[in-house]
Protein backbone atom coordinates (compact mmCIF):
# COMPACT_ATOMS: atom_id res chain seq x y z
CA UNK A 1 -19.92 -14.06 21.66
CA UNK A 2 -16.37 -15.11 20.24
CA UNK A 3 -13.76 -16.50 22.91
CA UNK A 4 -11.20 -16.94 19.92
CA UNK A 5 -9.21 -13.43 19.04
CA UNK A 6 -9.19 -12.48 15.58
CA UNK A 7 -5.70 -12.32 14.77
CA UNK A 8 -4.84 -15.64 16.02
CA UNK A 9 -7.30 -17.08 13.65
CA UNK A 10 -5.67 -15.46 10.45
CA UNK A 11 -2.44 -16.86 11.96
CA UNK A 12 -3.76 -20.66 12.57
CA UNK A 13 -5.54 -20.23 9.39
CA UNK A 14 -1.93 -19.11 7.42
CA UNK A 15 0.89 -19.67 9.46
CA UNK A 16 2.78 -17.03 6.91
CA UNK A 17 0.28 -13.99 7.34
CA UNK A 18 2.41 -12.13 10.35
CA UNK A 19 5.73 -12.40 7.83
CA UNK A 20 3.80 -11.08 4.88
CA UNK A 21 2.53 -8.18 7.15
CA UNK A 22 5.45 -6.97 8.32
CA UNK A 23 6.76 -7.33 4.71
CA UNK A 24 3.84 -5.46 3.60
CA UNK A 25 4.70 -2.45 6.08
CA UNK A 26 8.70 -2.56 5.20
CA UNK A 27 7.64 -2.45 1.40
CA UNK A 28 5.26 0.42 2.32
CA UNK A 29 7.93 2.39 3.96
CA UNK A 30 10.96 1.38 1.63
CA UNK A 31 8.77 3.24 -1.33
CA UNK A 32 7.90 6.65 1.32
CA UNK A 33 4.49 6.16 2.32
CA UNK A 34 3.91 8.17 5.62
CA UNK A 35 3.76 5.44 8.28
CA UNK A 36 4.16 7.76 11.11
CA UNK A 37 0.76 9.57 11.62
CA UNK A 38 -0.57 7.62 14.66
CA UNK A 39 3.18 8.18 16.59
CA UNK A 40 2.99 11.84 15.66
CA UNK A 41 -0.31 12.46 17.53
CA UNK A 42 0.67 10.44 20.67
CA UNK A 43 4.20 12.32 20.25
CA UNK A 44 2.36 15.85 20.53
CA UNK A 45 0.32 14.98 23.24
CA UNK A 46 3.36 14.30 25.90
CA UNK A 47 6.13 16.02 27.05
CA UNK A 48 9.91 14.20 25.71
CA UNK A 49 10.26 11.01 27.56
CA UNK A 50 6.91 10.23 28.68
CA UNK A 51 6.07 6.43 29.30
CA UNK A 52 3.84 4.95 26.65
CA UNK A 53 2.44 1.74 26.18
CA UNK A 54 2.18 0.37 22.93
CA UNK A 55 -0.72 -2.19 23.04
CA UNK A 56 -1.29 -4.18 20.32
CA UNK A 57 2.23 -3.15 18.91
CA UNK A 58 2.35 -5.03 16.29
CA UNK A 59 6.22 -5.23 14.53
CA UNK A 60 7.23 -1.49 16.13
CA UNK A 61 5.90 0.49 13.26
CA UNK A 62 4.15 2.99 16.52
CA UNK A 63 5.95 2.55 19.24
CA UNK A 64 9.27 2.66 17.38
CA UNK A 65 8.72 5.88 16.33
CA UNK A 66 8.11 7.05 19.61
CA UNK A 67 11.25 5.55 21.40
CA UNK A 68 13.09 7.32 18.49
CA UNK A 69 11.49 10.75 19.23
CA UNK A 70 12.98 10.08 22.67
CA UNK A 71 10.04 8.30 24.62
CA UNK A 72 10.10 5.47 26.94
CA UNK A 73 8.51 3.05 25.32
CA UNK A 74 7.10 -0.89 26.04
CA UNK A 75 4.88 -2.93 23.63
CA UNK A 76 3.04 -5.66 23.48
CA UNK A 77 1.57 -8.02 21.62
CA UNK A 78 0.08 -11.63 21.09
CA UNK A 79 1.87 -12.76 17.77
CA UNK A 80 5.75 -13.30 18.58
CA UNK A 81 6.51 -13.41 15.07
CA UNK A 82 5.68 -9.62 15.16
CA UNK A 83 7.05 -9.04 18.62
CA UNK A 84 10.63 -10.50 16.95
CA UNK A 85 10.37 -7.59 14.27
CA UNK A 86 9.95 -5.35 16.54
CA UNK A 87 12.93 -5.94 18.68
CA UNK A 88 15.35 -6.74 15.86
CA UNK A 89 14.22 -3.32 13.70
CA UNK A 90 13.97 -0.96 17.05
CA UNK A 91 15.93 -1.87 19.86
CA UNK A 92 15.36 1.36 21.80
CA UNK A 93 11.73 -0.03 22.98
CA UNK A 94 11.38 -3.15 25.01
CA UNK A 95 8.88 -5.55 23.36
CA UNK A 96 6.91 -8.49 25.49
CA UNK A 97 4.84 -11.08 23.83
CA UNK A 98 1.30 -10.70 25.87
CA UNK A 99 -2.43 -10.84 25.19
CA UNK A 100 -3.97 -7.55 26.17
CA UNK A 101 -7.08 -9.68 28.35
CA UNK A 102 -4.60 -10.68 30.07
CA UNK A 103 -2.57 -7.70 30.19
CA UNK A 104 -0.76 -7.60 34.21
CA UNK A 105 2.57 -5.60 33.73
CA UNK A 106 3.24 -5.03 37.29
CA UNK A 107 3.07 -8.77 38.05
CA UNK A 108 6.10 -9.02 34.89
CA UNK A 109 8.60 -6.33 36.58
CA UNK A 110 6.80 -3.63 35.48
CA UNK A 111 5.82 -1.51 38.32
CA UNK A 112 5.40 1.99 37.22
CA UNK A 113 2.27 3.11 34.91
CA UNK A 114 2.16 4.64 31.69
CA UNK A 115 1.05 8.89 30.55
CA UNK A 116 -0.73 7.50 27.01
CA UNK A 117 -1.38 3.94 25.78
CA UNK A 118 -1.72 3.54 22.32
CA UNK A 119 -3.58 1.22 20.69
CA UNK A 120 -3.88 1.65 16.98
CA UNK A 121 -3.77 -0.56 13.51
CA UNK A 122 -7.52 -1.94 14.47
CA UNK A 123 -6.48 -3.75 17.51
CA UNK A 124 -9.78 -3.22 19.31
CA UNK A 125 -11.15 -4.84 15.85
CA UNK A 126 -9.03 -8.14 16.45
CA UNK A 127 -9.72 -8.96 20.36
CA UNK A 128 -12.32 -11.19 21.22
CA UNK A 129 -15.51 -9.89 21.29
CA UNK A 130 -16.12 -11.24 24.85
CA UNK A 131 -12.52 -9.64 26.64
CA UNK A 132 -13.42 -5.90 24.65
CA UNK A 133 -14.33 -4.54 27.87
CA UNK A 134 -11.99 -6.30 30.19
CA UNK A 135 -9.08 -5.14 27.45
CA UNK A 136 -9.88 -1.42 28.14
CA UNK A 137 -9.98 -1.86 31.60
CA UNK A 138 -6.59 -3.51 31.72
CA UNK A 139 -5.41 -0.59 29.19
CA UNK A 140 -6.79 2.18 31.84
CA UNK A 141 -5.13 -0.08 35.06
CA UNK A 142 -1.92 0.56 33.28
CA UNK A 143 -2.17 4.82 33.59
CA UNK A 144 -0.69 7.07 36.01
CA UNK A 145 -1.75 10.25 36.83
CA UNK A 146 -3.84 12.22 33.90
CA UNK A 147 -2.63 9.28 31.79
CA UNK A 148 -5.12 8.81 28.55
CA UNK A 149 -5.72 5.63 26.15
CA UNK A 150 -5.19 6.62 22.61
CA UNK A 151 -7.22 4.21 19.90
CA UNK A 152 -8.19 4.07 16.46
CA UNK A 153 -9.93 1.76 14.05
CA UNK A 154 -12.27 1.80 11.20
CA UNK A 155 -16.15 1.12 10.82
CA UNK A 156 -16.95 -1.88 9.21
CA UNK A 157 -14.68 -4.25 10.94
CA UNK A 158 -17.63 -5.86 13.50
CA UNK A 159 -17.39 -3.13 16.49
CA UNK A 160 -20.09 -0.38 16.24
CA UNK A 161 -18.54 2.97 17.26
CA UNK A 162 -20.88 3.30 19.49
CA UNK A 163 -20.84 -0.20 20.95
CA UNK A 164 -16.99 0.53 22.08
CA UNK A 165 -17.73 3.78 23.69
CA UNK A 166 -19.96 2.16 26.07
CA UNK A 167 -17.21 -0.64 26.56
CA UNK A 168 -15.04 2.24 27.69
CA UNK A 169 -17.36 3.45 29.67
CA UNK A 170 -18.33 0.54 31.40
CA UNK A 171 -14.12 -0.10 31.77
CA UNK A 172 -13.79 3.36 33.50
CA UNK A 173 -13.05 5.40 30.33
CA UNK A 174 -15.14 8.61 29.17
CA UNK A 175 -13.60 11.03 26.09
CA UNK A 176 -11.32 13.81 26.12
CA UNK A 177 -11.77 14.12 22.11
CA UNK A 178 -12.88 11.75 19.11
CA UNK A 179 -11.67 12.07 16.42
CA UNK A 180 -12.33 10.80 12.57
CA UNK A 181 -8.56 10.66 11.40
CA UNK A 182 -5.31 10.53 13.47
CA UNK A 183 -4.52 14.08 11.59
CA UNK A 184 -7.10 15.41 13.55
CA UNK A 185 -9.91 15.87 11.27
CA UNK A 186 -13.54 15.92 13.78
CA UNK A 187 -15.63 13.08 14.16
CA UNK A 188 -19.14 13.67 13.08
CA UNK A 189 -22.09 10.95 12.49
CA UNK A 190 -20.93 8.63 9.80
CA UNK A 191 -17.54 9.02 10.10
CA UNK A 192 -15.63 5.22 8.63
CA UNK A 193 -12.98 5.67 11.43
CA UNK A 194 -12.90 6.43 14.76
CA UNK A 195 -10.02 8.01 17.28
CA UNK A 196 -10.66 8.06 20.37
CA UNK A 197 -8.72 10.03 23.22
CA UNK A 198 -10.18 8.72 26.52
CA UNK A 199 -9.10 9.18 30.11
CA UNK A 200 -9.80 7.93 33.16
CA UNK A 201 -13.55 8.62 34.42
């Protein structure tokens, strides 16, 4: 099992692979493409103003969104390069450099929970193979109430479907709905991507 995360090997291996991917994602949205779907789905699952967690953030590309549409909204992520982007291109979030295994927001100041933590753009693809389960059960620590975990990633990318829904379980996360798109399309056997709305078991 892997004790190195998969994003921080791209990075040591290119130190210029977090610029080109948030140049990648401004190009993408400077020529129109739809960026947005993930945010939309979280966005119609809460009421305005909820409290979401945005784990694995990324530059903002979510969890801006969802501060714009009026949402409280934290992320996180490992790569400060990306966290930077983030706080320079949406200022209405806060934005924390953090590795989700390691993922303790009350012990930063951050006392009160979250109603949906998101966790798209493959994240669960890039964490060590050996923290998956301890990174869900930091993700479902950081809930209130009927809070639920939001994530989505794609087959193919070394974590069997299958594999991460008994993660989650074994984290203290069962389904509320899977999904095969984040526009809401089922999930059926031999779906390539999975979404997967779980709550707290």
């Amino acid at each position: 099992m892997s004790h190195r995360n998969g994003w921080l090997e791209l990075v040591e291996a290119d130190p210029g692979h977090s610029q080109r991917y948030i140049d990648r994602f401004r190009s993408m949205s400077e020529a129109g493409a739809d960026l947005a779907g993930e945010a939309r789905l979280i966005d119609a699952m809460l009421p305005r103003g909820s409290r979401i967690l945005d784990a694995g953030c990324g530059q903002g590309r979510v969890g801006g969104h969802l501060a714009a549409a009026g949402h409280d909204v934290l992320g996180v992520d490992l790569d400060p390069v990306l966290v930077a982007a983030a706080r320079r291109h949406h200022p209405a979030a806060r934005w924390l450099v953090g590795d989700l295994s390691e993922l303790d927001l009350p012990a930063q100041g951050v006392a009160d929970g979250f109603d949906a933590v998101v966790c798209a753009g493959n994240v669960m693809t890039f964490v060590a193979v050996d923290t998956r389960r301890e990174v869900l059960r930091r993700l479902r620590v950081h809930l209130r109430g009927a809070g639920r975990v939001v994530t989505g990633f794609g087959a193919g990318r070394g974590y069997d479907f299958d594999e991460f829904l008994a993660d989650a379980a074994a984290a203290g996360l069962v389904p509320d709905l899977l999904l095969a798109t984040w526009d809401l399309r089922p999930f059926t056997p031999g779906a390539d991507f999975l979404v997967a709305v779980l709550r707290a078991s």
